[in-house]
C-alpha atoms as a PDB file:
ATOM      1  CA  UNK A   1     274.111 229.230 304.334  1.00  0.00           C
ATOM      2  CA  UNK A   2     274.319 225.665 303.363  1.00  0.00           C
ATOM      3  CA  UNK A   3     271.529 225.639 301.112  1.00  0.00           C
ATOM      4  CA  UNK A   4     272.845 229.078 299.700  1.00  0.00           C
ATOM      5  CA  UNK A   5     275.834 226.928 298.216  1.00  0.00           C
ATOM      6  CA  UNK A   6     273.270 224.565 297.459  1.00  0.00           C
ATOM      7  CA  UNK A   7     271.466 226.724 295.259  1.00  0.00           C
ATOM      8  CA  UNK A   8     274.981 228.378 294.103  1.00  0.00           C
ATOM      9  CA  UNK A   9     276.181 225.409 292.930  1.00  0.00           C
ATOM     10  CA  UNK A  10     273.361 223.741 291.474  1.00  0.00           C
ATOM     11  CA  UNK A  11     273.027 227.062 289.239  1.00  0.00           C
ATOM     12  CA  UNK A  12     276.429 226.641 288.158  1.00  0.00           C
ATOM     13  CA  UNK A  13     276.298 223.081 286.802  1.00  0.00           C
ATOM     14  CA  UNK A  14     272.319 223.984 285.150  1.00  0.00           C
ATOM     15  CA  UNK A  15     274.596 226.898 283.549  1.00  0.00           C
ATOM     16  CA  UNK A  16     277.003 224.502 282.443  1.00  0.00           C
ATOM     17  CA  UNK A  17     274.782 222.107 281.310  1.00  0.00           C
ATOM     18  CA  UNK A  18     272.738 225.114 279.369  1.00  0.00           C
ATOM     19  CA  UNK A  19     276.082 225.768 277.938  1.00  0.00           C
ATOM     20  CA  UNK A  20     277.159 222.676 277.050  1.00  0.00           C
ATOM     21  CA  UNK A  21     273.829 221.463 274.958  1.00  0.00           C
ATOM     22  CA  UNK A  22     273.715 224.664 273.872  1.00  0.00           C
ATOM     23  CA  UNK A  23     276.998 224.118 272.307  1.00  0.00           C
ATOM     24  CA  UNK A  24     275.931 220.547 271.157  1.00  0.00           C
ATOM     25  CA  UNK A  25     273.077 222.013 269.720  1.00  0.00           C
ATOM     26  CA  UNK A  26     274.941 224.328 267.491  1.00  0.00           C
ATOM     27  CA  UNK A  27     277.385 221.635 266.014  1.00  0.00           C
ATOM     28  CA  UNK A  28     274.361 219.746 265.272  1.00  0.00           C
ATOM     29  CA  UNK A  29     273.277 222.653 263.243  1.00  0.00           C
ATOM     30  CA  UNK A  30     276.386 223.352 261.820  1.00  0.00           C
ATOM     31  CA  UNK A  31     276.413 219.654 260.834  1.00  0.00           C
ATOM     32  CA  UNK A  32     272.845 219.393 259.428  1.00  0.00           C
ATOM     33  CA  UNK A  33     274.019 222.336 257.073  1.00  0.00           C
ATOM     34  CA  UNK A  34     277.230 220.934 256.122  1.00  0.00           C
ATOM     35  CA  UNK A  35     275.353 217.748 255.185  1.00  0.00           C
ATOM     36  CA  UNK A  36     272.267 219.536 253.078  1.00  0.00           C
ATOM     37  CA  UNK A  37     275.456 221.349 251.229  1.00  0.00           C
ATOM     38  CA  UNK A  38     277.205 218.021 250.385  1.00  0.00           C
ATOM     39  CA  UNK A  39     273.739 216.296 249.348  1.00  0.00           C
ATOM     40  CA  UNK A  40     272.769 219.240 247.023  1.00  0.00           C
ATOM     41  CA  UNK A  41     276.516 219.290 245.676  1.00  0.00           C
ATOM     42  CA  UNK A  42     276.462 215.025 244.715  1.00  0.00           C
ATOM     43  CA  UNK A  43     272.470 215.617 243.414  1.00  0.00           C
ATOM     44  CA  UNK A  44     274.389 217.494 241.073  1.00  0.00           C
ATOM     45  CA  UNK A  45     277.007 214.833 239.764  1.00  0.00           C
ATOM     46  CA  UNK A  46     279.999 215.583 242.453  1.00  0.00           C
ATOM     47  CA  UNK A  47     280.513 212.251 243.728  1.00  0.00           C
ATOM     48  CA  UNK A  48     283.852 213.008 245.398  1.00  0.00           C
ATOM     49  CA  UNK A  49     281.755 215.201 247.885  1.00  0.00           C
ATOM     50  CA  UNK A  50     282.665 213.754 251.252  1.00  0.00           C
ATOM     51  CA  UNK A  51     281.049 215.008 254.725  1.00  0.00           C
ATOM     52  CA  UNK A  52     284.070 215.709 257.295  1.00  0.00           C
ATOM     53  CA  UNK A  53     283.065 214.764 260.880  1.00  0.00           C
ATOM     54  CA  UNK A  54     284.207 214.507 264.134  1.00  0.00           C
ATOM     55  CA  UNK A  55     283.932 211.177 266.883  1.00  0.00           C
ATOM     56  CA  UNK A  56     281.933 213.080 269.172  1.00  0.00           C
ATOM     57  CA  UNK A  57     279.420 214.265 266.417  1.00  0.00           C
ATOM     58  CA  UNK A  58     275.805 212.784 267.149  1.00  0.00           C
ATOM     59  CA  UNK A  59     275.418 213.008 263.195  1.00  0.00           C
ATOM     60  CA  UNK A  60     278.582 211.019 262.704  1.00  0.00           C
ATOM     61  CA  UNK A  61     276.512 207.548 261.719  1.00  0.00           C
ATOM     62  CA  UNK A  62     274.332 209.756 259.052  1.00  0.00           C
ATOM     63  CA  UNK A  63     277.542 211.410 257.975  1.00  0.00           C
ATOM     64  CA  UNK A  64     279.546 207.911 257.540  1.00  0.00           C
ATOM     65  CA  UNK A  65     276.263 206.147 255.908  1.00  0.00           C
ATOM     66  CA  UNK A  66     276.294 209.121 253.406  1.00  0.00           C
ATOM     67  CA  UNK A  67     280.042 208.864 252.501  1.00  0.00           C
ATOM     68  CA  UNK A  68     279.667 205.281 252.060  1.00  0.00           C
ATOM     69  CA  UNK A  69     276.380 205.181 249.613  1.00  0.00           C
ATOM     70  CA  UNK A  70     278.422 207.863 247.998  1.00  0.00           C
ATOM     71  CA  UNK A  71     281.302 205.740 247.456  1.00  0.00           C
ATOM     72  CA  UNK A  72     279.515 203.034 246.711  1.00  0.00           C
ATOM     73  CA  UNK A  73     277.760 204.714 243.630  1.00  0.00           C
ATOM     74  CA  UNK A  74     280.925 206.274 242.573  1.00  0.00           C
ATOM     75  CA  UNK A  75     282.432 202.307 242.310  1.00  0.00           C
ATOM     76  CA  UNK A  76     279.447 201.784 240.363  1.00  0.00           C
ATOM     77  CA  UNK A  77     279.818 204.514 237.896  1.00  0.00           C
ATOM     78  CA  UNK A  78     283.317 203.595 237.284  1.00  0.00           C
ATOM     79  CA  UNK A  79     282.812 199.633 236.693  1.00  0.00           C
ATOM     80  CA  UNK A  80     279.171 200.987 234.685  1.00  0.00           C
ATOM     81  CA  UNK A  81     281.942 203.455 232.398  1.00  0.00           C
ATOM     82  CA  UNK A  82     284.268 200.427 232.024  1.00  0.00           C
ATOM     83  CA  UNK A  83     281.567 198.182 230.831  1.00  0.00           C
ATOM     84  CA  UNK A  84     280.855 200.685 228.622  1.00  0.00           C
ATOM     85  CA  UNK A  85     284.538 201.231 227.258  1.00  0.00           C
ATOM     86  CA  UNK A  86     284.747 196.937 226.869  1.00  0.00           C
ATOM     87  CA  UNK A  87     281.283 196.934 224.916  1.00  0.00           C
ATOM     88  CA  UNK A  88     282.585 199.829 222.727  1.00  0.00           C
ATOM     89  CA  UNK A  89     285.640 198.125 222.640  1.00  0.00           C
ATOM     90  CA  UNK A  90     283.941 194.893 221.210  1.00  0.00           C
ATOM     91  CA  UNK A  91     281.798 196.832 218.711  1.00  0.00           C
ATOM     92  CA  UNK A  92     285.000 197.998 217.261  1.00  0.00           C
ATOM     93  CA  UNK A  93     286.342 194.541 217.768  1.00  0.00           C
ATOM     94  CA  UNK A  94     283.595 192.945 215.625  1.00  0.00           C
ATOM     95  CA  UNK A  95     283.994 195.812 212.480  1.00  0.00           C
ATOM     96  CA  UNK A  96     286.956 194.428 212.117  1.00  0.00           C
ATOM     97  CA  UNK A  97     287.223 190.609 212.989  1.00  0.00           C
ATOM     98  CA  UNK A  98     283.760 190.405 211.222  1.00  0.00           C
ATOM     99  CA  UNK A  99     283.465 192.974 208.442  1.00  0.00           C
ATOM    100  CA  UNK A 100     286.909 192.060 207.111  1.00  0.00           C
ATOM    101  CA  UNK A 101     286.832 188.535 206.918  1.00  0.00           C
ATOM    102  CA  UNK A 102     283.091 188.537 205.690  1.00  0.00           C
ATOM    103  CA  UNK A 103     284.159 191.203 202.336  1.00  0.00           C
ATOM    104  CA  UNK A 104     287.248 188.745 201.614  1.00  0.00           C
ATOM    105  CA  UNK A 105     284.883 185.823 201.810  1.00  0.00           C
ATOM    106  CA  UNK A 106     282.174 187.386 199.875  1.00  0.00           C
ATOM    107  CA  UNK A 107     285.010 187.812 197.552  1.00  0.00           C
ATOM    108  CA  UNK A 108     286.424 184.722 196.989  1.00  0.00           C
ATOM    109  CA  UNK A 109     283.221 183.020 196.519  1.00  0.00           C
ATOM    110  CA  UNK A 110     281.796 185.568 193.840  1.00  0.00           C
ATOM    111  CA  UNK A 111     284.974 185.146 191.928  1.00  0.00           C
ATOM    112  CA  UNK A 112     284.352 181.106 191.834  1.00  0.00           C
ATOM    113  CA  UNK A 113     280.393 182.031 191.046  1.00  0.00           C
ATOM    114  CA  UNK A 114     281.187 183.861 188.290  1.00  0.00           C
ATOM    115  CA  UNK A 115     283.538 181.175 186.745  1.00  0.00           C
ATOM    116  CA  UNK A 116     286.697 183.983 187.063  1.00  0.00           C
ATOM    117  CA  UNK A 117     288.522 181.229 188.547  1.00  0.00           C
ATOM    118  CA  UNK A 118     288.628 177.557 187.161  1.00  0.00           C
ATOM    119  CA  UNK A 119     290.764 174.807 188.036  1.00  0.00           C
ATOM    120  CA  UNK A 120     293.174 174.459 190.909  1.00  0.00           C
ATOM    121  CA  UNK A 121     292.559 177.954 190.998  1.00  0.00           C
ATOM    122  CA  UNK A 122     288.962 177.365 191.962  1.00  0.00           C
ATOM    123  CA  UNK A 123     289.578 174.896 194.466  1.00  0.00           C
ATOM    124  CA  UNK A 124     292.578 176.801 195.904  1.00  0.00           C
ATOM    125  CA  UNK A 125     289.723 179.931 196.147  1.00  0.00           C
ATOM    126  CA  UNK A 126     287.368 177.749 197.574  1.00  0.00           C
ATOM    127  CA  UNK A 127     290.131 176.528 200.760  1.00  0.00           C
ATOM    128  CA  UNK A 128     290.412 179.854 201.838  1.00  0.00           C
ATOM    129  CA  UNK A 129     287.278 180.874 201.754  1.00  0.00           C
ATOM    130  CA  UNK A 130     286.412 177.546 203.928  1.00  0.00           C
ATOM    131  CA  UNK A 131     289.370 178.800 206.282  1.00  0.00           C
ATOM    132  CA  UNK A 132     287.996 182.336 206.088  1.00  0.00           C
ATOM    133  CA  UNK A 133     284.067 180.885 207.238  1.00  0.00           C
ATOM    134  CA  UNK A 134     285.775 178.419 209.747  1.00  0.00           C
ATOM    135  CA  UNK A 135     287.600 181.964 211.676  1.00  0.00           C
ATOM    136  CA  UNK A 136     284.191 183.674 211.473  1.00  0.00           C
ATOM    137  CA  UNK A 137     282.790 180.449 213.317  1.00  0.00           C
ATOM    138  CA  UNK A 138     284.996 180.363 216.033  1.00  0.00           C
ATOM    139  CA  UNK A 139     284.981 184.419 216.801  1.00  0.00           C
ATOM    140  CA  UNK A 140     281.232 183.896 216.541  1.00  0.00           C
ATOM    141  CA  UNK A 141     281.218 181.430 218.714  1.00  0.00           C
ATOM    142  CA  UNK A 142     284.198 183.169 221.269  1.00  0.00           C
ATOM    143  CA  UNK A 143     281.836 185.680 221.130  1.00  0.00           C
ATOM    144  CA  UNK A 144     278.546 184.027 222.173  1.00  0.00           C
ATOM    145  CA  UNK A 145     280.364 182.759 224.999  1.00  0.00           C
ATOM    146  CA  UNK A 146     281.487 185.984 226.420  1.00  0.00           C
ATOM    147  CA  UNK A 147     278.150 187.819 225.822  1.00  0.00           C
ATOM    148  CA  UNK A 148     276.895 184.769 227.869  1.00  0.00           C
ATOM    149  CA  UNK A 149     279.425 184.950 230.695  1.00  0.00           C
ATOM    150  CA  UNK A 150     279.132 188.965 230.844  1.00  0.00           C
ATOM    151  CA  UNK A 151     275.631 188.646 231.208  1.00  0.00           C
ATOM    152  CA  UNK A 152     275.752 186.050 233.635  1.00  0.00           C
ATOM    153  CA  UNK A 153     273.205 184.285 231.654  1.00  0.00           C
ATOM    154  CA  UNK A 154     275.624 180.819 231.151  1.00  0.00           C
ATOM    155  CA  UNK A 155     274.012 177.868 232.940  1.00  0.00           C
ATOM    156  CA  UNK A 156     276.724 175.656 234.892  1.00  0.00           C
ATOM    157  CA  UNK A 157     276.126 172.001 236.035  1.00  0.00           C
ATOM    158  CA  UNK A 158     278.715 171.317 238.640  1.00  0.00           C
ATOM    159  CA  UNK A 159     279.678 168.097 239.604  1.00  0.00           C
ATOM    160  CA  UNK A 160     282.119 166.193 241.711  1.00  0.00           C
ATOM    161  CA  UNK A 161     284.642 164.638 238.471  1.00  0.00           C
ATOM    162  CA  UNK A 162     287.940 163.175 238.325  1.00  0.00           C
ATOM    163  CA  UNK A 163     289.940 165.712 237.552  1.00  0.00           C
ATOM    164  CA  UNK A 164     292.814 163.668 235.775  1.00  0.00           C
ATOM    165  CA  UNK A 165     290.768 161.521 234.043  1.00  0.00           C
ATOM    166  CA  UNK A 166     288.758 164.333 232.842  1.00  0.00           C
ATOM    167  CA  UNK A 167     291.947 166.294 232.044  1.00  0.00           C
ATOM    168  CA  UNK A 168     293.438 162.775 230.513  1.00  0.00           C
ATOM    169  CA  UNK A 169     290.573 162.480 228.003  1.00  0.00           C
ATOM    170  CA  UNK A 170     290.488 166.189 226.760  1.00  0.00           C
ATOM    171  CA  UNK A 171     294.398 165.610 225.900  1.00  0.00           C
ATOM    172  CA  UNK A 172     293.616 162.441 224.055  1.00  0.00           C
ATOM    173  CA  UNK A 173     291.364 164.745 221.557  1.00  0.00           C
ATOM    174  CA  UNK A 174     294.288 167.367 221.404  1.00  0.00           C
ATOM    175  CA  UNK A 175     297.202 164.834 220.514  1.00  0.00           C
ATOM    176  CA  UNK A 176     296.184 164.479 216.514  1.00  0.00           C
ATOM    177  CA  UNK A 177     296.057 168.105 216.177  1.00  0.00           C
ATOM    178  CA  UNK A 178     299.479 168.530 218.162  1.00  0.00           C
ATOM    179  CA  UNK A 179     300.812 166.254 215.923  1.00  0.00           C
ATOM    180  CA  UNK A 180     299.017 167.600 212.187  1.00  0.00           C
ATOM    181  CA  UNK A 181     300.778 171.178 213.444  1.00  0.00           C
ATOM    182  CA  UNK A 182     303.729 169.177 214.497  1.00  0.00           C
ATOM    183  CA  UNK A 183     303.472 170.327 217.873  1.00  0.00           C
ATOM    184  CA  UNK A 184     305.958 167.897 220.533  1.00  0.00           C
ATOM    185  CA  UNK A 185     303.909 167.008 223.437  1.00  0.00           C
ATOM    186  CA  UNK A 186     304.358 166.149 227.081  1.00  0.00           C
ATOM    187  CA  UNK A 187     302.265 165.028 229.513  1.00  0.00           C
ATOM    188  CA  UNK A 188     302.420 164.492 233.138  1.00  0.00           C
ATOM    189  CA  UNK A 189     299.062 163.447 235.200  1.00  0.00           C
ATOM    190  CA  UNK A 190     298.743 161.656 238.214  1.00  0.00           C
ATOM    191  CA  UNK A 191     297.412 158.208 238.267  1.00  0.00           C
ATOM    192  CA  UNK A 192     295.114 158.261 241.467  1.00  0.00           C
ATOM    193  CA  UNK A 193     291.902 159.668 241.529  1.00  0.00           C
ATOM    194  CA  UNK A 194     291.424 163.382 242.638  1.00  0.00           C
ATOM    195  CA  UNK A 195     287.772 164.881 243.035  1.00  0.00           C
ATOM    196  CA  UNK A 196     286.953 168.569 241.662  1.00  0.00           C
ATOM    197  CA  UNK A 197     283.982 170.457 242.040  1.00  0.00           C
ATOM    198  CA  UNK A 198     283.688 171.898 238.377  1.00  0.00           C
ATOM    199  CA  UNK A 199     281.598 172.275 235.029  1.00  0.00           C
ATOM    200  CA  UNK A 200     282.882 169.486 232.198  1.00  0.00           C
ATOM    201  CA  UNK A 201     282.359 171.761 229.557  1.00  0.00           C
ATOM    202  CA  UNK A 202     283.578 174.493 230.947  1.00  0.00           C
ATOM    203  CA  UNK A 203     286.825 172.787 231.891  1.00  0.00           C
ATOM    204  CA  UNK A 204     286.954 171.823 228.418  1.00  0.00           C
ATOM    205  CA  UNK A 205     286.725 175.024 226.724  1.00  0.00           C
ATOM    206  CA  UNK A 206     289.399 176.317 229.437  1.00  0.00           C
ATOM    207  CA  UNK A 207     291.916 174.152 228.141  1.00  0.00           C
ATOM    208  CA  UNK A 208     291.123 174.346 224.827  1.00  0.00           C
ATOM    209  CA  UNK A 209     290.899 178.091 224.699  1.00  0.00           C
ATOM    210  CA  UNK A 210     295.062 177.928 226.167  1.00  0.00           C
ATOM    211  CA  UNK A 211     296.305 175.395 223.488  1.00  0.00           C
ATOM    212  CA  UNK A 212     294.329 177.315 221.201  1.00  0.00           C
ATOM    213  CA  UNK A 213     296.111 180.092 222.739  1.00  0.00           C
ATOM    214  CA  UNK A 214     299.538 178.111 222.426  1.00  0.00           C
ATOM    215  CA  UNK A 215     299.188 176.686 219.059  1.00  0.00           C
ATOM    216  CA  UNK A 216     298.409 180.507 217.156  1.00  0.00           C
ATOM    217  CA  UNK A 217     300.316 182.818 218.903  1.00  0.00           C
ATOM    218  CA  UNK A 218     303.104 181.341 221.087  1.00  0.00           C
ATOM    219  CA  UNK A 219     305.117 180.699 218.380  1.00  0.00           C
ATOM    220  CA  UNK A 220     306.771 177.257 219.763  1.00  0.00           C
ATOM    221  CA  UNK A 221     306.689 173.562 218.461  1.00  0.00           C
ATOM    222  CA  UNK A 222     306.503 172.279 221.853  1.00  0.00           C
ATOM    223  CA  UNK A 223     303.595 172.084 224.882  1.00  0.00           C
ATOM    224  CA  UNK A 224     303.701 170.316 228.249  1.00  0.00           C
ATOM    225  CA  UNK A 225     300.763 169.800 230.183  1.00  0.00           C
ATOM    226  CA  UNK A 226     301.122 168.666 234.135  1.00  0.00           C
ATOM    227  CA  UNK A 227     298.827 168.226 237.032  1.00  0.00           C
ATOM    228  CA  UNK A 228     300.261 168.480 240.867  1.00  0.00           C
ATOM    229  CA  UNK A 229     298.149 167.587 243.681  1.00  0.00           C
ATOM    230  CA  UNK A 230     297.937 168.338 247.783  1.00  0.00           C
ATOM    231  CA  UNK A 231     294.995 167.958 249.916  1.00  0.00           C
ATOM    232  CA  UNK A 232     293.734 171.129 249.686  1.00  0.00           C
ATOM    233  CA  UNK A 233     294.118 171.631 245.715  1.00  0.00           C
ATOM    234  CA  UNK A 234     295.610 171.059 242.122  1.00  0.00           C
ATOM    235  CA  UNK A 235     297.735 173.128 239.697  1.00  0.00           C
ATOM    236  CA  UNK A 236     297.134 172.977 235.895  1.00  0.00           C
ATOM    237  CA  UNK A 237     300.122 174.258 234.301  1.00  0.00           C
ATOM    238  CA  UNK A 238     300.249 174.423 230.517  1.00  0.00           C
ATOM    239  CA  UNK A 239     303.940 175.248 229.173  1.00  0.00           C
ATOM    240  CA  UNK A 240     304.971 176.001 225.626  1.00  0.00           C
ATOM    241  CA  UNK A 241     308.664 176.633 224.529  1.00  0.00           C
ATOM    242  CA  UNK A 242     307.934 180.070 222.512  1.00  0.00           C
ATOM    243  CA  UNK A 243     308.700 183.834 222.133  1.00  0.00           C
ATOM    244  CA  UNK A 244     307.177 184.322 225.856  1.00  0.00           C
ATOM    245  CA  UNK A 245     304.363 187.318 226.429  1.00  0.00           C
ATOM    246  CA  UNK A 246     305.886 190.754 226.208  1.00  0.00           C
ATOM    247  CA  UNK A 247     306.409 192.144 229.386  1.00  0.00           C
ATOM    248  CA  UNK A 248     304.264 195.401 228.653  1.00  0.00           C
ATOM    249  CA  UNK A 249     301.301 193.181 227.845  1.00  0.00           C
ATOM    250  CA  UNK A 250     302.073 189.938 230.614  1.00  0.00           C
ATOM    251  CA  UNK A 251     299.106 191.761 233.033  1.00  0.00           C
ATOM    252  CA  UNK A 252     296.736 192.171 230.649  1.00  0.00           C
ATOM    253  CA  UNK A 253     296.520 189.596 228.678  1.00  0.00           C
ATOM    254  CA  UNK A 254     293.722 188.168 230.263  1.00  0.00           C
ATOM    255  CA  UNK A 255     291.097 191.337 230.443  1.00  0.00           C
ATOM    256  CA  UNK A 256     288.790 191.461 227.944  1.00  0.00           C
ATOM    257  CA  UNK A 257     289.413 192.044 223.825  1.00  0.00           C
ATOM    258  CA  UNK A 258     292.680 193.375 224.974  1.00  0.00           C
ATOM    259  CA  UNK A 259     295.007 193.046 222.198  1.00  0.00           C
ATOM    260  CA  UNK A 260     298.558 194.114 221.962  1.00  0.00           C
ATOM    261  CA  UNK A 261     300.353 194.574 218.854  1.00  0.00           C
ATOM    262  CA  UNK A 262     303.593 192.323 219.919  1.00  0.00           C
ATOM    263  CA  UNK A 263     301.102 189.981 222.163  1.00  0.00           C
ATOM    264  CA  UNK A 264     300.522 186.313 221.550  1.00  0.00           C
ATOM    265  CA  UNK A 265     296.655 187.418 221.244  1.00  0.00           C
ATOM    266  CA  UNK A 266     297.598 189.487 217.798  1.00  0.00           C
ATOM    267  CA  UNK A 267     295.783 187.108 214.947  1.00  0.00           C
ATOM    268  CA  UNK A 268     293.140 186.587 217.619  1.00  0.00           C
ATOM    269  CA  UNK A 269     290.003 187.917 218.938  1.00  0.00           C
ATOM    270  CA  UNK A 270     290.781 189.134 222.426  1.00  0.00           C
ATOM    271  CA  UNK A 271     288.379 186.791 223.958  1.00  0.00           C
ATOM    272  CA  UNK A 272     289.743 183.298 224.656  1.00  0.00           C
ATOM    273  CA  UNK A 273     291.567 184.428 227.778  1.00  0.00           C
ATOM    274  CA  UNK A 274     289.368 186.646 229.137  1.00  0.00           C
ATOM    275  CA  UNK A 275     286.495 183.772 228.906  1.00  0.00           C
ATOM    276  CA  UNK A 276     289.731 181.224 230.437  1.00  0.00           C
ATOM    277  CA  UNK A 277     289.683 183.405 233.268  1.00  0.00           C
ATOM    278  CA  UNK A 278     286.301 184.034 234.055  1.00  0.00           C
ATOM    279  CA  UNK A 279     285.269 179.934 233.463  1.00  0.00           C
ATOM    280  CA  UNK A 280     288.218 179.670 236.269  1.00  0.00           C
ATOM    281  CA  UNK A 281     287.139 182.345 238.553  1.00  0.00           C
ATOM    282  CA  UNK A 282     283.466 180.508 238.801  1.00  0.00           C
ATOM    283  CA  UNK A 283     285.253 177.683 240.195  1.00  0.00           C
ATOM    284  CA  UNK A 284     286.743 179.508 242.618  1.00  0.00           C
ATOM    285  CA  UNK A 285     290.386 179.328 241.456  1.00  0.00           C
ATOM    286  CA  UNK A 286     292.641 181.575 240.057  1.00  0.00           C
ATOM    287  CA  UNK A 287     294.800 181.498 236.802  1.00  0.00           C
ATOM    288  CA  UNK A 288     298.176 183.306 236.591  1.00  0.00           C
ATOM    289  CA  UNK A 289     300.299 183.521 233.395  1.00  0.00           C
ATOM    290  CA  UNK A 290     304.105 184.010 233.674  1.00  0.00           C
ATOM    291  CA  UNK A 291     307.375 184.008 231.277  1.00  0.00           C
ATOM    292  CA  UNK A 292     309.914 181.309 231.814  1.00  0.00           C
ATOM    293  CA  UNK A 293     313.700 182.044 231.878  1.00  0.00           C
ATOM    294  CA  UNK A 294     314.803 180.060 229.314  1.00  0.00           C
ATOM    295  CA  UNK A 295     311.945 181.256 226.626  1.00  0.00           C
ATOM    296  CA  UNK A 296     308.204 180.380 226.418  1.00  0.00           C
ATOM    297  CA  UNK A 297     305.527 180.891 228.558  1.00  0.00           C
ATOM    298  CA  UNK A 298     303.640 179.141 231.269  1.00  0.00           C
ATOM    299  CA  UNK A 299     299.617 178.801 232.353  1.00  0.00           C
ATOM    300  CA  UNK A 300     298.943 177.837 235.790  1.00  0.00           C
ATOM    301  CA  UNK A 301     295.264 177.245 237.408  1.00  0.00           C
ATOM    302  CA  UNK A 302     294.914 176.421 240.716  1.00  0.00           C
ATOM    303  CA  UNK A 303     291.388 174.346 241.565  1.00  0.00           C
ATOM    304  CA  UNK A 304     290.351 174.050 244.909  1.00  0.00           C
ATOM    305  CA  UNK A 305     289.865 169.986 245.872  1.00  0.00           C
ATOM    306  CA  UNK A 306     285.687 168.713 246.714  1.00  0.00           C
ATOM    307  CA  UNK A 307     286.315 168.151 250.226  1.00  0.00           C
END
């Protein structure tokens, strides 16, 4: 009797067990179709395919590997169609910051080739076509940078600098240019010594890209510069008294040839503060650009401290 229920028993749980993987078995083909189905439908371009799965699948790894290679190429696709967008962007960008400038300077200077123009009418011709050439330059050169930054191609040599004293002697350069576009200026930066992990040039063409920035678009006669300091890292704030940033274009002002038709980037190229914030994002700080209450606008940078 007793190994009756033995052999009862034990046929019940082999049964069970039959059952069970059985069962298992079936899911497991159930899931290895469901997973052929979503691979054939994203070989054909659906990347919003995903596989649906359950906790106590024994394909749930392949199933959660596959959705995330999936939605890692679909990030890729988007940033690669973006890319695309800014580079069509700029192509359109140079037609007409190039081709427009170039036909009215081709222009001016035939006219003073072929004697048209004599006199102070000559030499007025021959200012703007020197203006004209000197905005070609600087787009040209805008643009070299970006190309270089996009492509990751810019070489960098950081080193440990003085960041007010560095900051101190870029402003020294600026003050006869604030004062030929009688520009007020004030300027607030510490005294004592604070160390900054950071590319000279590169902090150079930041703040010359925002005065640049201030001086042709903000639409002020007046730009303050400060420098506050903790032990763990500085603020840059650059302040002008102007028309302020419409709010419609305040968050985008710094992506790429953006241009707004009421911006502060309107005579420009579209470029200075995109390259401002990229320059700042290599040294690992952030930029932020805001409107003041009382009219203008104000830059702030944030460096982390060389610890």
């Amino acid at each position: 009797m007793k190994w009756t229920l033995v052999f009862f028993f034990s046929t019940i749980i082999s049964i069970c067990v039959i059952v069970y993987l059985w069962a298992k078995l079936c899911r497991v083909k159930e899931q290895i179709s469901n997973i052929k189905d979503a691979l054939e439908d994203i070989k054909k371009g659906n990347l919003n395919r995903r596989i649906l799965t359950r906790k106590s699948d024994m394909t749930k790894t392949i199933c959660y590997n596959i959705n995330e290679i999936v939605m890692n190429n679909q990030s890729q696709l988007t940033k690669l169609k973006q890319s695309e967008q800014a580079y069509k962007r700029l192509m359109t960008s140079l037609s007409h910051d190039v081709k427009t400038p170039l036909t009215s300077l081709v222009g001016y200077l035939e006219a003073i080739q072929e004697k048209i123009v004599t006199g102070e009418e000559k030499e007025e011709y021959i200012g703007v076509a020197l203006a004209k050439a000197y905005h070609l330059k600087d787009f040209v050169e805008s643009l070299f940078e970006w190309v270089k930054l996009d492509a990751k191609e810019q070489i960098f040599q950081f080193e440990i600098c003085d960041l007010n004293e560095l900051s101190r002697n870029i402003l020294a350069d600026w003050i006869p240019t604030l004062e030929d576009k009688l520009f007020g200026y004030e300027i607030d930066i510490p005294d004592l010594e604070y160390s900054v992990y950071l590319d000279r040039n590169a902090y150079v063409l930041i703040l010359n890209n925002l005065f640049q920035n201030i001086l042709l678009h903000s639409g002020g006669d007046k730009i303050r510069f400060q420098i506050f300091e903790d032990k763990v890292q500085a603020a840059i704030i650059v302040t002008d008294n102007g028309k302020g940033i419409p709010k419609k274009h305040l968050s985008h002002i710094f992506e790429r040839l953006y241009q707004g038709d009421e911006s502060r980037s309107t005579s420009g190229n579209g470029l200075g503060l995109s390259i401002v914030q990229e320059l700042v994002s290599i040294h690992s700080g952030m930029i932020r650009a805001e409107n003041l209450s009382h009219g203008g606008a104000t830059f702030t940078i944030t460096l982390p401290k060389a610890l």
